[in-house]
N, C-alpha and C. Protein backbone atom coordinates (compact mmCIF):
# COMPACT_ATOMS: atom_id res chain seq x y z
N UNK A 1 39.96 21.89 -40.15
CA UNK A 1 40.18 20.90 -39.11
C UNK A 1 40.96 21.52 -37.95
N UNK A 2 41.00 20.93 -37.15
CA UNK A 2 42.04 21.17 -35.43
C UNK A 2 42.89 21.82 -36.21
N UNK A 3 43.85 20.52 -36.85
CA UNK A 3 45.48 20.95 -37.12
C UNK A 3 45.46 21.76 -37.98
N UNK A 4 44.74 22.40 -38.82
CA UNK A 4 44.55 23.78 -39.74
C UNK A 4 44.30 24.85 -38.88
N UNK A 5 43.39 24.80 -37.73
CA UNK A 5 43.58 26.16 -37.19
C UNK A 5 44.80 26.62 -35.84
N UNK A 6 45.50 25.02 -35.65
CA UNK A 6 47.02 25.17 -34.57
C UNK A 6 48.05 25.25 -35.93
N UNK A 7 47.69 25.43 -37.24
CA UNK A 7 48.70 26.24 -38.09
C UNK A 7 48.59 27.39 -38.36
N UNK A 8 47.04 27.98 -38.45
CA UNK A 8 47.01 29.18 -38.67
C UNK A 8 47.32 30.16 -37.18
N UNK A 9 47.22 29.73 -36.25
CA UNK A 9 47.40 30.34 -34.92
C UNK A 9 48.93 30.70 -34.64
N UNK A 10 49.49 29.83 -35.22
CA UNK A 10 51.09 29.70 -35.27
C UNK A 10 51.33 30.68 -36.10
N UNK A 11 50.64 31.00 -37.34
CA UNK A 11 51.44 31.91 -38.08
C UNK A 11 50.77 33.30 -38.00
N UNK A 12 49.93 33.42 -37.07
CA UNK A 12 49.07 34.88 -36.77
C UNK A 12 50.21 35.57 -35.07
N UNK A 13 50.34 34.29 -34.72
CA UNK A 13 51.47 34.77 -33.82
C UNK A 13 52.32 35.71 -34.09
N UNK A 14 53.17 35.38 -35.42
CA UNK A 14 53.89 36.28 -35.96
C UNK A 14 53.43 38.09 -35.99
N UNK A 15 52.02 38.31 -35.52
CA UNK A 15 51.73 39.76 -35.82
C UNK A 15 51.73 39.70 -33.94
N UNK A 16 51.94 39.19 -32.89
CA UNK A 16 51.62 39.95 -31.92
C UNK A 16 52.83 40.78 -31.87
N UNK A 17 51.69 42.16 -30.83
CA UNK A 17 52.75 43.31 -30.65
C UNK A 17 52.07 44.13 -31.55
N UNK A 18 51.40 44.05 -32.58
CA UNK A 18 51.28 44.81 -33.62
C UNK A 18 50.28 46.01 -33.40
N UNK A 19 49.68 46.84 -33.82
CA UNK A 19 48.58 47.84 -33.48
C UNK A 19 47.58 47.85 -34.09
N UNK A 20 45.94 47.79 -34.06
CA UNK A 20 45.44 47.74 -34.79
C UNK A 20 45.17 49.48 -35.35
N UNK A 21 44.98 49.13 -37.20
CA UNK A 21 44.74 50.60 -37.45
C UNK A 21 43.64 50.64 -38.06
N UNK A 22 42.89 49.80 -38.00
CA UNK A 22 41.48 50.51 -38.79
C UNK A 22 40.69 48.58 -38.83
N UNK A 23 39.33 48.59 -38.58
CA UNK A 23 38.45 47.75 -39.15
C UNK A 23 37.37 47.82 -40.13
N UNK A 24 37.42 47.07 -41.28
CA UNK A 24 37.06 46.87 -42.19
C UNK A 24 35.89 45.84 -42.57
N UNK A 25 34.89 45.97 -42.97
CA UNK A 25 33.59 44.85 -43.14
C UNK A 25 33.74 44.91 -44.64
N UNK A 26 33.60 43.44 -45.57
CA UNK A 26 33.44 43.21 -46.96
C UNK A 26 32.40 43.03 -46.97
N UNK A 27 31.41 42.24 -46.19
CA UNK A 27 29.96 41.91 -46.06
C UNK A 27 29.59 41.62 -44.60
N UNK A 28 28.22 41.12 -44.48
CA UNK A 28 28.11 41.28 -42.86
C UNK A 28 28.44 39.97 -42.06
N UNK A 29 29.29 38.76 -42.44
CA UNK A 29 29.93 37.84 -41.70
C UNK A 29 31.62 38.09 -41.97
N UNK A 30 31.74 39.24 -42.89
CA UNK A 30 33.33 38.61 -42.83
C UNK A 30 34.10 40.20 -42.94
N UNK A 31 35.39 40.10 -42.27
CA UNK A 31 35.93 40.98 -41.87
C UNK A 31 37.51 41.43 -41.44
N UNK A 32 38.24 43.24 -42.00
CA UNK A 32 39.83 42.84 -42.28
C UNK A 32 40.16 43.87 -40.85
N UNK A 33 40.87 43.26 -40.58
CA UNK A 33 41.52 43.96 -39.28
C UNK A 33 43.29 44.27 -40.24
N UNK A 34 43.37 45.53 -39.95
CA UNK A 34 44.83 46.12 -40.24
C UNK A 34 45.38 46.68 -39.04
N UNK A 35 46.42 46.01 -39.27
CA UNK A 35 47.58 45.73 -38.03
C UNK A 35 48.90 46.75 -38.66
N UNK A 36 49.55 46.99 -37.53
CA UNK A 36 50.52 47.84 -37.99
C UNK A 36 51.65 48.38 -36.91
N UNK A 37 52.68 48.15 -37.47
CA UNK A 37 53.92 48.79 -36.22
C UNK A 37 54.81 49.63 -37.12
N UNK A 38 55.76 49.90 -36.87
CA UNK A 38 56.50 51.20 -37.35
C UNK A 38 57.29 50.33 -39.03
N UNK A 39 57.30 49.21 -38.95
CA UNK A 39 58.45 48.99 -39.94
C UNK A 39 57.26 47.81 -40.88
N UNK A 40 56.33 47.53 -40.27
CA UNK A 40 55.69 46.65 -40.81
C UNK A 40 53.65 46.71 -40.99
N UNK A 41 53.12 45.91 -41.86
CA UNK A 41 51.63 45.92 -41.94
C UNK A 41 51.42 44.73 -42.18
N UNK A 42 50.21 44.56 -41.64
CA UNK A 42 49.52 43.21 -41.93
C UNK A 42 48.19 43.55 -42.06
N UNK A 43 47.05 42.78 -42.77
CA UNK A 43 45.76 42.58 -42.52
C UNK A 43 45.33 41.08 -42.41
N UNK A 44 44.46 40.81 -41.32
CA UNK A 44 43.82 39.62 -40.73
C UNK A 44 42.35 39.69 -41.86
N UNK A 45 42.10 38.89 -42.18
CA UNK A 45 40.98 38.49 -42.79
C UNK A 45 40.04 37.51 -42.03
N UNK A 46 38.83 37.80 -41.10
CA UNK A 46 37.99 36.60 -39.93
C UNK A 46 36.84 36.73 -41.02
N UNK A 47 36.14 35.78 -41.36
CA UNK A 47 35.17 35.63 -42.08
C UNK A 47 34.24 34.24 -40.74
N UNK A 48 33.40 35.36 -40.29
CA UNK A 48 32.53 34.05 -38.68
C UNK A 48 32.70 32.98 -39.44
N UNK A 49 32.81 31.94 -39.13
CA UNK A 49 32.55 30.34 -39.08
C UNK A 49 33.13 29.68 -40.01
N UNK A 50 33.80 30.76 -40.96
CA UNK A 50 34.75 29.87 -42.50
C UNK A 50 36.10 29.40 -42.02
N UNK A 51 36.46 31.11 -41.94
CA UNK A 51 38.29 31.54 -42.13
C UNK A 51 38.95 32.32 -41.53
N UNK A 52 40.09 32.39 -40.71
CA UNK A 52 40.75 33.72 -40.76
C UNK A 52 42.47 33.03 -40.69
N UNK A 53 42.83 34.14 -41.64
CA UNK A 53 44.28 34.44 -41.74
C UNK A 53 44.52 35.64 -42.23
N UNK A 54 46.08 35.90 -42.35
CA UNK A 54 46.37 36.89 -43.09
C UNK A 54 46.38 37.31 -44.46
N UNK A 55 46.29 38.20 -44.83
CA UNK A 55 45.99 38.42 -46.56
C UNK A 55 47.29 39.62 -46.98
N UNK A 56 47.16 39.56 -48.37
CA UNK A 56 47.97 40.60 -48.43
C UNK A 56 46.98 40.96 -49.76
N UNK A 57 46.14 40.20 -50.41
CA UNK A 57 44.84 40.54 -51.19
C UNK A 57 44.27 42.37 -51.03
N UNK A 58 43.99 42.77 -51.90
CA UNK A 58 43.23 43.80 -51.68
C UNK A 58 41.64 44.33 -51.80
N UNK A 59 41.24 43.91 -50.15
CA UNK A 59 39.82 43.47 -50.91
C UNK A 59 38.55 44.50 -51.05
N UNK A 60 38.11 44.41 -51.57
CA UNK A 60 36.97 45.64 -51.70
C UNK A 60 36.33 45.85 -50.57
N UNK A 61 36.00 46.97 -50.25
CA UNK A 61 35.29 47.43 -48.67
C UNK A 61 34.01 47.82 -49.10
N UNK A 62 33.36 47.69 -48.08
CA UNK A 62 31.87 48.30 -48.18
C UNK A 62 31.96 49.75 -48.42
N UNK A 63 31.10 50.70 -49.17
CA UNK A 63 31.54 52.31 -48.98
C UNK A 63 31.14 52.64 -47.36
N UNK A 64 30.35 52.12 -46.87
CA UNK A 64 29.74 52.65 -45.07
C UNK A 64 29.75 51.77 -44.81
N UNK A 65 30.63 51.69 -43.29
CA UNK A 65 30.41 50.53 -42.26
C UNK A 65 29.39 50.46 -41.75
N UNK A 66 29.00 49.09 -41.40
CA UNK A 66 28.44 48.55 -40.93
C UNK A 66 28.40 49.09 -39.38
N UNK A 67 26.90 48.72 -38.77
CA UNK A 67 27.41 49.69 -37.00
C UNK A 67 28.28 48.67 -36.31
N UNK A 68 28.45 46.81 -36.44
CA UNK A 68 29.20 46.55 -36.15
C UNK A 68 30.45 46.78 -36.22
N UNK A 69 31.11 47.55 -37.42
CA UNK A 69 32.44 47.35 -38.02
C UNK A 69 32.33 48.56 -37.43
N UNK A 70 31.48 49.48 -36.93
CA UNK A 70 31.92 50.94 -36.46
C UNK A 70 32.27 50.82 -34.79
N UNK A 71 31.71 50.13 -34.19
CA UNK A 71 31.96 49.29 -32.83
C UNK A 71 33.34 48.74 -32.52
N UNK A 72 33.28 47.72 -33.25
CA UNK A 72 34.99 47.45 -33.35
C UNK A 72 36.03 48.48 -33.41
N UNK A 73 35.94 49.11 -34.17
CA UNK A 73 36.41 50.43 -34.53
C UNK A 73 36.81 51.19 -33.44
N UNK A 74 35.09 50.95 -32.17
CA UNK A 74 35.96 52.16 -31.62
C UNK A 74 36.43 51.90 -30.05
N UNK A 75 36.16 50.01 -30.33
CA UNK A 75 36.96 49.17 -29.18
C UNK A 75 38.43 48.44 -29.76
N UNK A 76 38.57 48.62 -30.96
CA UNK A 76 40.03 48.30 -31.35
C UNK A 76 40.99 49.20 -31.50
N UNK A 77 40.58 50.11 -32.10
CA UNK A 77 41.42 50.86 -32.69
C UNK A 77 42.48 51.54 -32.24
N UNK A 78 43.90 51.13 -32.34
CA UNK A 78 45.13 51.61 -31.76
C UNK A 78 45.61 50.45 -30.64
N UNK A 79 44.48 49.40 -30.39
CA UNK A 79 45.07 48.44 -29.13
C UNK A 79 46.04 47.76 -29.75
N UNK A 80 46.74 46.98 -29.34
CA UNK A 80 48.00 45.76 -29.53
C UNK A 80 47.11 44.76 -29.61
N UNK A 81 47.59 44.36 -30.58
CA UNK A 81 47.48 42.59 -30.82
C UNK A 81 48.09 42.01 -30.00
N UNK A 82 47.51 41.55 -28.54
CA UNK A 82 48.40 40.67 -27.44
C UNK A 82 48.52 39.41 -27.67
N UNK A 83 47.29 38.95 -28.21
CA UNK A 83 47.36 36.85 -27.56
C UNK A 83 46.52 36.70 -28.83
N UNK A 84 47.09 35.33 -29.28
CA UNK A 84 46.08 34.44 -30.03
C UNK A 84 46.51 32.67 -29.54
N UNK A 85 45.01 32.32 -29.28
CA UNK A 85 45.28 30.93 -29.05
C UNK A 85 44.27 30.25 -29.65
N UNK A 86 44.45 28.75 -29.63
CA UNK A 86 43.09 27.79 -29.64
C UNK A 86 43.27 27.43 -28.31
N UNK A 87 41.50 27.58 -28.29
CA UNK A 87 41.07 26.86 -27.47
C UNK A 87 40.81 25.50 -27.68
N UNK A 88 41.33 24.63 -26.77
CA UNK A 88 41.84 23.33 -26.63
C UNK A 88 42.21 22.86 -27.86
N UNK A 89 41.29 21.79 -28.27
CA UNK A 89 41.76 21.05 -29.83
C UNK A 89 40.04 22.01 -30.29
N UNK A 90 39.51 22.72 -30.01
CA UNK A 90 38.07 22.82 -30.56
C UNK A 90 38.60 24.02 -32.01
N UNK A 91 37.58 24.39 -32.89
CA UNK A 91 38.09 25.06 -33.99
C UNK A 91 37.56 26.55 -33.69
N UNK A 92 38.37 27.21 -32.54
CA UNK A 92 38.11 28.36 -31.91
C UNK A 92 39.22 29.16 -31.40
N UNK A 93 38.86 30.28 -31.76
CA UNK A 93 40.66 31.08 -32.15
C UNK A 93 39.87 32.00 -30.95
N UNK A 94 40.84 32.72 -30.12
CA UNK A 94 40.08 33.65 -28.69
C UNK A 94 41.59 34.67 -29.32
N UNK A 95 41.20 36.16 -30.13
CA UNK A 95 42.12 36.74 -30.11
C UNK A 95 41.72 37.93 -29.19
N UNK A 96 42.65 38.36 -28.39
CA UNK A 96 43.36 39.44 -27.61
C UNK A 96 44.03 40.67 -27.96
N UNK A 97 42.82 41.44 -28.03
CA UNK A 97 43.34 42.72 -27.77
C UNK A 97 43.80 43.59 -26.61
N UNK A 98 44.92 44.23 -26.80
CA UNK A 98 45.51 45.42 -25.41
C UNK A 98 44.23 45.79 -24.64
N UNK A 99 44.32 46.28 -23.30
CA UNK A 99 43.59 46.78 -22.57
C UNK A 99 44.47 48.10 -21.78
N UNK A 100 44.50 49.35 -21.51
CA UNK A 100 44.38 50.32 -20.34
C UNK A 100 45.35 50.99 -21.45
N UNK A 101 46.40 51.47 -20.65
CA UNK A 101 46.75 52.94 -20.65
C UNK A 101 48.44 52.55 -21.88
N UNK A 102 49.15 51.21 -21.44
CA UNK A 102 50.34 50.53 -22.01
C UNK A 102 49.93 49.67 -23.53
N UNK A 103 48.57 49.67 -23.50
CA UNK A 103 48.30 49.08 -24.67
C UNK A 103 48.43 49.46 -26.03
């Protein structure tokens, strides 16, 4: 619902700032982003159209990425976790990754 994903947005907040270090595909809708700063780790778990939060689960990876998960890879990798919001009341999370040279 709305108020399930303005709770989960609230508590994904807690990782901005963070770096991403690697993307991960379990299958081809769902997917772990590992986050990381000097004292701390997280992984995001987005599964399209179910779920996403954080996990601390350890979940099995595909042995070869996917060319999507290799894409991400090589537009994420090392950016900052800047912004997460909903958009309006709709059940749509717009996360923000760093852009240029400070990211």
């Amino acid at each position: 619902s709305t108020l399930d994903i303005g709770v989960v947005v609230k508590e994904l907040k807690r990782f901005l700032g963070m770096r991403v270090n690697n993307v991960y595909d379990i299958d081809n809708k769902t997917y772990l982003i590992r986050l990381q700063r000097p004292d701390e780790k997280a992984v995001l778990l987005l599964e399209s159209g179910i779920r996403l939060h954080s996990t601390g689960f350890d979940w099995p990876k595909n042995p070869a990425p996917s060319s999507f998960s290799m894409k991400m890879r090589k537009h994420l990798k090392g950016r900052r976790f800047e912004k997460v919001d909903q958009l309006g009341v709709d059940r749509i999370v717009d996360l923000q990754f760093g852009s240029g040279e400070a990211a």
